[in-house]
N, C-alpha and C. Protein backbone atom coordinates (compact mmCIF):
# COMPACT_ATOMS: atom_id res chain seq x y z
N UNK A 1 -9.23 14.55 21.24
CA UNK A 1 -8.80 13.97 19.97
C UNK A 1 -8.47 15.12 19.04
N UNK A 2 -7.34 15.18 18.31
CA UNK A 2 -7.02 16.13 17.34
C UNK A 2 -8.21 16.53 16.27
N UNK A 3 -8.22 17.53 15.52
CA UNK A 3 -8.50 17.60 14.28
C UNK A 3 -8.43 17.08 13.15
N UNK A 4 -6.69 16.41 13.44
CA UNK A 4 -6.53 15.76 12.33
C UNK A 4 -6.80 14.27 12.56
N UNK A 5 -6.81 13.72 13.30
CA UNK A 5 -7.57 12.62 13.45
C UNK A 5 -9.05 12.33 12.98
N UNK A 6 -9.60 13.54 13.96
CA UNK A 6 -11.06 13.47 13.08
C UNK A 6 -11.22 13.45 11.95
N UNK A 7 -10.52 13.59 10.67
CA UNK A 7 -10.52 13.67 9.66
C UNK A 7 -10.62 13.15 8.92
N UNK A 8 -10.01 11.84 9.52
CA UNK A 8 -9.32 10.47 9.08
C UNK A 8 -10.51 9.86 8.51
N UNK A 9 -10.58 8.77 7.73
CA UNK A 9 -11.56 8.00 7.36
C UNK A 9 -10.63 6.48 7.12
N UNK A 10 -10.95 5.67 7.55
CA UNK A 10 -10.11 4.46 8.30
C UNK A 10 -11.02 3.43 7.42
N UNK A 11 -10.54 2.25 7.23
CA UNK A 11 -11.15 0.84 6.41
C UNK A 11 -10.12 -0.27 6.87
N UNK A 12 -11.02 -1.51 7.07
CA UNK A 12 -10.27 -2.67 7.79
C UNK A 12 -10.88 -3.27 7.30
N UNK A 13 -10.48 -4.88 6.90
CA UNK A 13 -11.28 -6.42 6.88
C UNK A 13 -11.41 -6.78 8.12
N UNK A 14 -12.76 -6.66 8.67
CA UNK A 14 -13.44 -6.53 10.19
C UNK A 14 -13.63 -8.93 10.48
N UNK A 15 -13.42 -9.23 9.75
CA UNK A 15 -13.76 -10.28 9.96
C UNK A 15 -12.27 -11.40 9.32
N UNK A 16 -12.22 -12.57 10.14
CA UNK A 16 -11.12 -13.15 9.72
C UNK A 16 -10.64 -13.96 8.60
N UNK A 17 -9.77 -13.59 7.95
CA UNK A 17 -9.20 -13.77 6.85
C UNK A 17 -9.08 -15.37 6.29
N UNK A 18 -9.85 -16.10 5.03
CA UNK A 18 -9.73 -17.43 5.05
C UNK A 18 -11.09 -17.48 4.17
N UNK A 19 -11.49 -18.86 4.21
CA UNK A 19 -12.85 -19.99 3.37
C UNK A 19 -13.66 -19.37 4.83
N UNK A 20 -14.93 -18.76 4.43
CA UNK A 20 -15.62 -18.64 5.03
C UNK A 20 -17.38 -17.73 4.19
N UNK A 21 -18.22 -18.08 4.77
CA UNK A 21 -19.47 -17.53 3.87
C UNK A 21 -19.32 -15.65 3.76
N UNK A 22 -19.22 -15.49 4.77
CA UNK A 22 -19.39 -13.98 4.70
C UNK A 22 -18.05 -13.26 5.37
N UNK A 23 -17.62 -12.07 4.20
CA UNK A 23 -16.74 -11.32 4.92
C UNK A 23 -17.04 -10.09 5.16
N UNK A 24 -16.36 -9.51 6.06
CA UNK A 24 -16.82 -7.50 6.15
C UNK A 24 -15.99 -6.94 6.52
N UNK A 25 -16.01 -5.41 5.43
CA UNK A 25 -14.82 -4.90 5.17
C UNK A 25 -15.43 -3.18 5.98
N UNK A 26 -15.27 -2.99 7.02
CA UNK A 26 -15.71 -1.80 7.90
C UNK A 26 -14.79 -0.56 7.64
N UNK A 27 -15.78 0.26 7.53
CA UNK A 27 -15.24 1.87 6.93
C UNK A 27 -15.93 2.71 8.31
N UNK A 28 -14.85 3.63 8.60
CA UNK A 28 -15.53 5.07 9.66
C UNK A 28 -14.49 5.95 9.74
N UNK A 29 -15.44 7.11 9.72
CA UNK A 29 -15.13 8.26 9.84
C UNK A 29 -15.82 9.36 9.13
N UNK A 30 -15.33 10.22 9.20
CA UNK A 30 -16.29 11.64 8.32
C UNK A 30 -16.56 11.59 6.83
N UNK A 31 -15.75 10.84 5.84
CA UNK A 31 -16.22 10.61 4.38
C UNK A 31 -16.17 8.97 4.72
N UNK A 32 -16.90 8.30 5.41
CA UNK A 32 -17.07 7.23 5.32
C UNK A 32 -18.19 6.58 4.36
N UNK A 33 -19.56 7.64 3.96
CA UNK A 33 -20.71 7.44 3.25
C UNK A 33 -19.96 7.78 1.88
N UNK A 34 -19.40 8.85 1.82
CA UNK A 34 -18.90 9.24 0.48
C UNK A 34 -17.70 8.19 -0.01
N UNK A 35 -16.73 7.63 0.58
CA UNK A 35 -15.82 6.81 0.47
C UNK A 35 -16.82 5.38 -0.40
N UNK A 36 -17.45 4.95 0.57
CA UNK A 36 -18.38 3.77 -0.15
C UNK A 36 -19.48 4.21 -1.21
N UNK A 37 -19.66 5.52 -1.26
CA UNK A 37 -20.97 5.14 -2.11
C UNK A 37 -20.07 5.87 -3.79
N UNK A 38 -18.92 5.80 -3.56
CA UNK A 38 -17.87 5.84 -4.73
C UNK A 38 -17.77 4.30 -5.14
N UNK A 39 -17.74 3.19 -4.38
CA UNK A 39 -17.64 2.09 -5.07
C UNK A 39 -18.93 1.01 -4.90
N UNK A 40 -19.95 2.00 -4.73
CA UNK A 40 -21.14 0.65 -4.11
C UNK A 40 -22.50 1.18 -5.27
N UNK A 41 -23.38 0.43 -5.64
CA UNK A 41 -23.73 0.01 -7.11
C UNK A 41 -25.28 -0.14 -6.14
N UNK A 42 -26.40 0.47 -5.75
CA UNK A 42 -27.52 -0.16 -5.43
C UNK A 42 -28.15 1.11 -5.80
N UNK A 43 -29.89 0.81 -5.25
CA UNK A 43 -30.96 1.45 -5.62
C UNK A 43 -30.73 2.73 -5.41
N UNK A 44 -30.29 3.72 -4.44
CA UNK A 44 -29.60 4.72 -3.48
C UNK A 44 -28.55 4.83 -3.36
N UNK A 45 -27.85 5.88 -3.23
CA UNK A 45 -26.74 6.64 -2.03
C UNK A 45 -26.87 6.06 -1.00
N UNK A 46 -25.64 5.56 -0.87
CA UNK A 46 -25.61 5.43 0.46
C UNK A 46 -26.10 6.52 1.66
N UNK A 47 -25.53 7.87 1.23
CA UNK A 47 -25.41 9.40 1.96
C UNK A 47 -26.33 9.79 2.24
N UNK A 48 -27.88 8.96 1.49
CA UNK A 48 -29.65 9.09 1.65
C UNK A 48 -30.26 8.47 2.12
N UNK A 49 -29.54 7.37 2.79
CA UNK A 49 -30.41 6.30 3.34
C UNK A 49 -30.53 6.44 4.76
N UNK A 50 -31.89 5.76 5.77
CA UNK A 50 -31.49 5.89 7.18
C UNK A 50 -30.44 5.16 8.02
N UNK A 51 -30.37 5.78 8.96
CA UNK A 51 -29.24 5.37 9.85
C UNK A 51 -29.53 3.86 9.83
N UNK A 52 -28.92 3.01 10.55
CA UNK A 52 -28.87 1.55 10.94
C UNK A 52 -29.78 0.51 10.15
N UNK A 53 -29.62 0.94 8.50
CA UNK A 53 -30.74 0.14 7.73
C UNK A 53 -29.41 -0.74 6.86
N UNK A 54 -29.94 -1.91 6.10
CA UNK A 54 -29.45 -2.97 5.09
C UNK A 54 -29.50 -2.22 3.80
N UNK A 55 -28.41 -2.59 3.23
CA UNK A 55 -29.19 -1.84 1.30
C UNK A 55 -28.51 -3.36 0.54
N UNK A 56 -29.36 -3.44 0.19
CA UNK A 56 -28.33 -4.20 -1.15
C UNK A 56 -27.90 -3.98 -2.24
N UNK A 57 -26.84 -4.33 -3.03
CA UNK A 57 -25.94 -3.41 -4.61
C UNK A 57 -24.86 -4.93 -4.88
N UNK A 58 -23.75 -4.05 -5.37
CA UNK A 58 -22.69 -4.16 -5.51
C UNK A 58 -21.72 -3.83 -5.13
N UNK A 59 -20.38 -4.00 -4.56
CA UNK A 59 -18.95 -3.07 -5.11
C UNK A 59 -18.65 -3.34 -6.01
N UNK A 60 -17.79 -2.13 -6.52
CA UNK A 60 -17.22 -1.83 -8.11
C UNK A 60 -15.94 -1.38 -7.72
N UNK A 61 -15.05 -2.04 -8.43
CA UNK A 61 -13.25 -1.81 -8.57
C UNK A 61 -13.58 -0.21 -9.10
N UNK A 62 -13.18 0.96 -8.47
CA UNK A 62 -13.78 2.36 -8.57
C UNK A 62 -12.46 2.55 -9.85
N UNK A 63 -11.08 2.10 -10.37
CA UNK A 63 -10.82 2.05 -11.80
C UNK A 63 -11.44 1.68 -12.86
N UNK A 64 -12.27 0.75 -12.94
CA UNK A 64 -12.65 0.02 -14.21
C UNK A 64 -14.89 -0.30 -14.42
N UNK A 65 -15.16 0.29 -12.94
CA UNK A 65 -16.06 -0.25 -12.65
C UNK A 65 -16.77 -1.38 -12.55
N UNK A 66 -16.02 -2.23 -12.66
CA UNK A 66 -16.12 -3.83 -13.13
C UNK A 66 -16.54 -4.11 -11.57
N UNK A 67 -17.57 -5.72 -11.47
CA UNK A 67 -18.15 -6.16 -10.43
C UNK A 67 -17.16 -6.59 -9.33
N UNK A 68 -17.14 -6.28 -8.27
CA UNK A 68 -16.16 -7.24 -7.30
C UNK A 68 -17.07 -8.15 -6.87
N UNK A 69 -18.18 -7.79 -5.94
CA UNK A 69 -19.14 -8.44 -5.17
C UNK A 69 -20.53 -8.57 -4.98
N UNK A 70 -21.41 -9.21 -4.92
CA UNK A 70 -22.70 -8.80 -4.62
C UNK A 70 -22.59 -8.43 -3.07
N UNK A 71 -23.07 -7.69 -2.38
CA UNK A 71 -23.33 -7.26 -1.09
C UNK A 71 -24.19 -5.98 -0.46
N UNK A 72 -24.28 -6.89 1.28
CA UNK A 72 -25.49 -6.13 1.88
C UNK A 72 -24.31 -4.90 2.74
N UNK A 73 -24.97 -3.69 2.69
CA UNK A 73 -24.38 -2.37 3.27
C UNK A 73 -25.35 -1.95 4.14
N UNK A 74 -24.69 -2.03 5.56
CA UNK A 74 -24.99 -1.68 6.72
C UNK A 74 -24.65 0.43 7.03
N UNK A 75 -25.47 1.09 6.78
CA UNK A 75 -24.98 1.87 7.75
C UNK A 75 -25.46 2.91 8.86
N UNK A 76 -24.71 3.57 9.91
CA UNK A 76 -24.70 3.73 10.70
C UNK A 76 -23.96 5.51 10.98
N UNK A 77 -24.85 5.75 10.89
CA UNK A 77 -24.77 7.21 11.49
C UNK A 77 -24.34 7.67 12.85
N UNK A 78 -23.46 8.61 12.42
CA UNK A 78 -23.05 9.01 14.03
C UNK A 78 -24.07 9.58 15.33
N UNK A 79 -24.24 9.76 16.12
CA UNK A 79 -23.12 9.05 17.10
C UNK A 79 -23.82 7.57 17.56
N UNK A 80 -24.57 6.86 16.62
CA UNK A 80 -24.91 5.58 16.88
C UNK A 80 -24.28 4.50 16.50
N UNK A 81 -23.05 5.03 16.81
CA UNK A 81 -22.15 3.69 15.99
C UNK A 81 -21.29 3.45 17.08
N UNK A 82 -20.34 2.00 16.71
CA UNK A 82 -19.09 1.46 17.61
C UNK A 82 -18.12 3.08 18.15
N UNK A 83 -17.86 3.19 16.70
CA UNK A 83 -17.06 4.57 17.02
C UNK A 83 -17.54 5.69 17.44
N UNK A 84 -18.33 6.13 17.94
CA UNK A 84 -19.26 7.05 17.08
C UNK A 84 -18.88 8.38 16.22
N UNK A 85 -18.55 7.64 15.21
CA UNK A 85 -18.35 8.28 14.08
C UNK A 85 -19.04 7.52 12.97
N UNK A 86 -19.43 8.16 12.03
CA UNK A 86 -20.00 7.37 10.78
C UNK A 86 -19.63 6.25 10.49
N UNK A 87 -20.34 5.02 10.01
CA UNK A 87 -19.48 3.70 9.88
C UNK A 87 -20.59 3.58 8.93
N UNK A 88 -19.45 2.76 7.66
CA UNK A 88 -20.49 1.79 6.96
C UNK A 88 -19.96 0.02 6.96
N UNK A 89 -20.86 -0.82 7.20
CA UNK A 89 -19.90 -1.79 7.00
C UNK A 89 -20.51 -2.46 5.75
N UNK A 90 -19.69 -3.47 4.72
CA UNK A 90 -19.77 -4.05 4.14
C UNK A 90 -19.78 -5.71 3.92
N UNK A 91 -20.45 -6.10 4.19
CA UNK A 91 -21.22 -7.73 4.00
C UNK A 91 -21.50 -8.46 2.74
N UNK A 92 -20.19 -9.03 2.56
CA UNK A 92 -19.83 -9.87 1.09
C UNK A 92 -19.64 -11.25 1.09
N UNK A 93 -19.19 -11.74 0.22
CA UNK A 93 -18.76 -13.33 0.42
C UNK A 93 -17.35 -13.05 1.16
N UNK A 94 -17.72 -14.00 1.78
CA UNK A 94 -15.87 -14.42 2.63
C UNK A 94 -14.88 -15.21 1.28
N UNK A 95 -13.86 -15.00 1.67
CA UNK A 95 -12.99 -15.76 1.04
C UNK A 95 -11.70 -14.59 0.82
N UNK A 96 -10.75 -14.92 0.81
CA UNK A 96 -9.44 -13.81 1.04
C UNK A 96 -9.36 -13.23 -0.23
N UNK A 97 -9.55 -13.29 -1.28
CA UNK A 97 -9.38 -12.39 -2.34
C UNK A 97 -11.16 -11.76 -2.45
N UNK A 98 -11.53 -12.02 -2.31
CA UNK A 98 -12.88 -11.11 -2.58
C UNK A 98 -12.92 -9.91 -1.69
N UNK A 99 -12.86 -10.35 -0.12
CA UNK A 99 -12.48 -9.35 1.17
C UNK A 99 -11.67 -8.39 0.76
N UNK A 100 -10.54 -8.77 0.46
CA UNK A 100 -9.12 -8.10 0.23
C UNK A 100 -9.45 -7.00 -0.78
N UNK A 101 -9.78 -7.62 -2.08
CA UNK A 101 -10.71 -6.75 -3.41
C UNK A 101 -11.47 -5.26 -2.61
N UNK A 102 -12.60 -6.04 -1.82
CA UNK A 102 -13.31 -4.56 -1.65
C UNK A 102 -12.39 -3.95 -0.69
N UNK A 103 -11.46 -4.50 0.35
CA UNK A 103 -10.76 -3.32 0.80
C UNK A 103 -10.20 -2.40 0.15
N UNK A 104 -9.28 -2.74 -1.05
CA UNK A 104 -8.96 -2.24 -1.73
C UNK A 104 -9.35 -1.27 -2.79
N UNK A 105 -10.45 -1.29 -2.85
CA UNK A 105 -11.88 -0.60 -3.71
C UNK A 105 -11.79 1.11 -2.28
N UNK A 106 -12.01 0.15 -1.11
CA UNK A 106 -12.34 1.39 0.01
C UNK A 106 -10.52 2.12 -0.12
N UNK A 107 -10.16 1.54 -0.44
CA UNK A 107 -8.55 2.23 -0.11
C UNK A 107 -8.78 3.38 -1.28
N UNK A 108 -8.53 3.08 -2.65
CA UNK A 108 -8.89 3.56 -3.67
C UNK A 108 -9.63 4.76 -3.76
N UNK A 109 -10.90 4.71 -2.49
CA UNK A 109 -11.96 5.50 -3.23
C UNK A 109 -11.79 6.42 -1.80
N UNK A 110 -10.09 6.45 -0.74
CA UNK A 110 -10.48 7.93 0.13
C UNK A 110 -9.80 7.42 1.27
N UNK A 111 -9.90 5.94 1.85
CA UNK A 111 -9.74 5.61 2.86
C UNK A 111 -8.73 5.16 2.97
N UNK A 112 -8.06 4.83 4.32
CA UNK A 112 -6.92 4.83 4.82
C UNK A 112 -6.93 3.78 5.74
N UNK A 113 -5.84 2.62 5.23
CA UNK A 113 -6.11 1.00 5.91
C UNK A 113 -5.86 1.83 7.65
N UNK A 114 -6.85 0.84 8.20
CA UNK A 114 -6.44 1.25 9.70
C UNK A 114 -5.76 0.34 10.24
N UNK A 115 -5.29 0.93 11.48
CA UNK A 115 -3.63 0.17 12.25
C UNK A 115 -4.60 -0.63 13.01
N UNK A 116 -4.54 -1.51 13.28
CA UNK A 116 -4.65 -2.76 14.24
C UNK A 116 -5.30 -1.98 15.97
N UNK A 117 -6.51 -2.58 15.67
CA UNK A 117 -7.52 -1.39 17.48
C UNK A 117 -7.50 -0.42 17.29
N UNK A 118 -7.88 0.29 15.86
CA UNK A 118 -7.94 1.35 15.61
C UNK A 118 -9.64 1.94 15.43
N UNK A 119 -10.36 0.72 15.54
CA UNK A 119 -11.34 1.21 15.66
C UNK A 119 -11.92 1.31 16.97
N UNK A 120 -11.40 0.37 18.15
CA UNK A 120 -11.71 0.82 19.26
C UNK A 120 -10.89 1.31 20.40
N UNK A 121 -10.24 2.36 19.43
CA UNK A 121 -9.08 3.12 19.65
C UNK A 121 -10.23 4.54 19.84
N UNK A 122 -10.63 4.52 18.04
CA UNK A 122 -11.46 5.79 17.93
C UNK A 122 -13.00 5.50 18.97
N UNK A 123 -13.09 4.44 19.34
CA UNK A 123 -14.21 4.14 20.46
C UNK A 123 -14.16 5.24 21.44
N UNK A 124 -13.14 4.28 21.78
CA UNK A 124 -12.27 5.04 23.59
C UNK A 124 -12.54 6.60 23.21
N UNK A 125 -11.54 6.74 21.97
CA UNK A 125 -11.46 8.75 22.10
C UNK A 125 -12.49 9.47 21.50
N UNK A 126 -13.16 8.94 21.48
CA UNK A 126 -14.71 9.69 20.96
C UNK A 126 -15.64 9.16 22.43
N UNK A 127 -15.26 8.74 23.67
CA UNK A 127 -15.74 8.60 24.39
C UNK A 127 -16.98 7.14 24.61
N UNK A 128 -17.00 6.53 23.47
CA UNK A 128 -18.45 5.06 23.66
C UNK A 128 -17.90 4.49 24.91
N UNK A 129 -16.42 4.10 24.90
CA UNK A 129 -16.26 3.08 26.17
C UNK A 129 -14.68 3.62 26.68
N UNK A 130 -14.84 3.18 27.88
CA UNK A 130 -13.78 3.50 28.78
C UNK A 130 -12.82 2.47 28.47
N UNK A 131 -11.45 3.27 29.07
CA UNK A 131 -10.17 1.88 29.04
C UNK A 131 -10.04 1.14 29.23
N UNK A 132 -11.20 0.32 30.73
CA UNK A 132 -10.94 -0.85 30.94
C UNK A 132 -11.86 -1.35 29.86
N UNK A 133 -12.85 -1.03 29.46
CA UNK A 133 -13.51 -1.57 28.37
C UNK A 133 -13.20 -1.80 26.87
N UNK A 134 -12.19 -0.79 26.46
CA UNK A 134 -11.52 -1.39 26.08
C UNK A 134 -10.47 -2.41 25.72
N UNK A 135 -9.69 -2.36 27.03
CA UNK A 135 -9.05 -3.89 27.73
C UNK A 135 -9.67 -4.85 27.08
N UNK A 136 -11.11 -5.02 27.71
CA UNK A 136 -11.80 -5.96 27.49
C UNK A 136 -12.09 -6.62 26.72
N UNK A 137 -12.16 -5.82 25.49
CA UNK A 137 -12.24 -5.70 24.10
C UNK A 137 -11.83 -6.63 23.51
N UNK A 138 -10.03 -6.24 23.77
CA UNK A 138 -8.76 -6.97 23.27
C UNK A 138 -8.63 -8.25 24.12
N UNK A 139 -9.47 -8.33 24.97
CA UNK A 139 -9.43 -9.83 25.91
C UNK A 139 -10.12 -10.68 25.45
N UNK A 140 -11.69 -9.63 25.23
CA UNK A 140 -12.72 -11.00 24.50
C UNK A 140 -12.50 -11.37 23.38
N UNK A 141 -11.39 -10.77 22.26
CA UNK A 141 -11.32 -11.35 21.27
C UNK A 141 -10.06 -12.42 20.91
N UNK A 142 -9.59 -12.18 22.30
CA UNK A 142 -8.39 -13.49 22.51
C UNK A 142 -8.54 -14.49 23.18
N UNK A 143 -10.17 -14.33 23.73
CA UNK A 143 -10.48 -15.57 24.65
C UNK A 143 -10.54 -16.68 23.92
N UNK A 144 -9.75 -18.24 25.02
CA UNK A 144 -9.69 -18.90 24.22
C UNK A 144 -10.47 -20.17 24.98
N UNK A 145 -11.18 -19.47 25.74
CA UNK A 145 -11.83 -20.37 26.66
C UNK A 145 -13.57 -20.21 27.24
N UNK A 146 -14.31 -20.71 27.56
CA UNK A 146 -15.33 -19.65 27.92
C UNK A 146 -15.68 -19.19 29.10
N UNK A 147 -14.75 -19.50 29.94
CA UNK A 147 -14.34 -18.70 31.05
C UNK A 147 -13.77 -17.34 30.79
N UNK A 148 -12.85 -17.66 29.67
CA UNK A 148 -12.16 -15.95 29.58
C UNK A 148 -13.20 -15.40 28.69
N UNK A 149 -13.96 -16.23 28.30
CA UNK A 149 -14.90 -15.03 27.34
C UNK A 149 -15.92 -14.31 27.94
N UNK A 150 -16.61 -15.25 28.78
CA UNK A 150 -17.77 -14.75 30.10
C UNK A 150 -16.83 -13.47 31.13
N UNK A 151 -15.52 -14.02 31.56
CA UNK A 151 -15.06 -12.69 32.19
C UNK A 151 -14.69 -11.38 31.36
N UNK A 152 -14.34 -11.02 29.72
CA UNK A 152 -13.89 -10.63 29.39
C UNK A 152 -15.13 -9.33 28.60
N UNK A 153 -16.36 -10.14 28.53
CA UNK A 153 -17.33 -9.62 28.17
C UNK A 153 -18.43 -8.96 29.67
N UNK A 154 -18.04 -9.39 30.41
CA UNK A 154 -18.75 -8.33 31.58
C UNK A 154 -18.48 -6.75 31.49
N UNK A 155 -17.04 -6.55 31.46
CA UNK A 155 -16.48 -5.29 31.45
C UNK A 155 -16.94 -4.69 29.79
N UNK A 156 -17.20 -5.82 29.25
CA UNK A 156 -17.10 -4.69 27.60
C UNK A 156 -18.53 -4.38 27.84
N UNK A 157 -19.42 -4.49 28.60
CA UNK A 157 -21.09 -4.49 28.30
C UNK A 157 -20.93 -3.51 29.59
N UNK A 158 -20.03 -2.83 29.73
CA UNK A 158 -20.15 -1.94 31.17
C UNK A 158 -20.67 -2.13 32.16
């Protein structure tokens, strides 16, 4: 993987777009702690907390500081993550303008919308899972049956 790739710090709406209770807006890469803890409002830094713990806060529109969301922040230290690269994810209310909001907060504050399997793009090339497992990936999340989901998830669990 390049240098300049590694560099990258990537943000997606990890969950599907619509009326729904909870949305999450997933950040990774090397200023992935610093990216969020520019727009996230709780007891701590994000950048101080342990690996794979909950925090609860806010996001803040990082122009105006004004409230976007109440939400729980997941994060995840390398190399114990999907990518393994730093990830934080963010756990808000669902609904398409709230989601959209904190992406936009993560865009704002460093990050760079990611292209479509770009996070288990950076999987593959940071080595967590192999190609066919990746395949798999993109299979189990098109299964539309639970036949294709039972076959599609063997290969992703290696």
């Amino acid at each position: 993987m390049s240098a300049e790739f590694r560099e990258d710090t990537i943000a997606a709406i990890a969950t599907a777009l619509g009326e729904g209770s909870v949305g999450i807006v997933r950040v990774s890469g090397p200023d992935a702690f610093d990216v969020v803890d520019r727009m996230y409002r709780g007891r701590v830094k994000l950048c101080a907390v342990d690996s794979h713990t909950v925090n609860y806060g806010y996001i803040v529109n990082p122009l105006n500081d004004e409230r976007v969301d109440e939400v729980l922040v997941i994060v995840m230290r390398s190399p114990r993550s999907y990518t393994r690269e730093d990830v934080v994810e963010i756990h808000g209310h669902g609904g398409t303008m709230v989601v959209q909001e904190v992406l936009r907060a993560a865009l704002a504050c460093g990050a760079r919308l990611a292209e479509a399997g770009e996070f288990t793009k950076r999987a593959f090339l940071n080595g967590r899972i192999d190609l066919s497992q990746a395949e798999a990936v993109s299979s189990l999340i098109q299964a539309e049956t639970e036949e294709a989901r039972k076959a599609s998830l063997r290969p992703v669990a290696g």
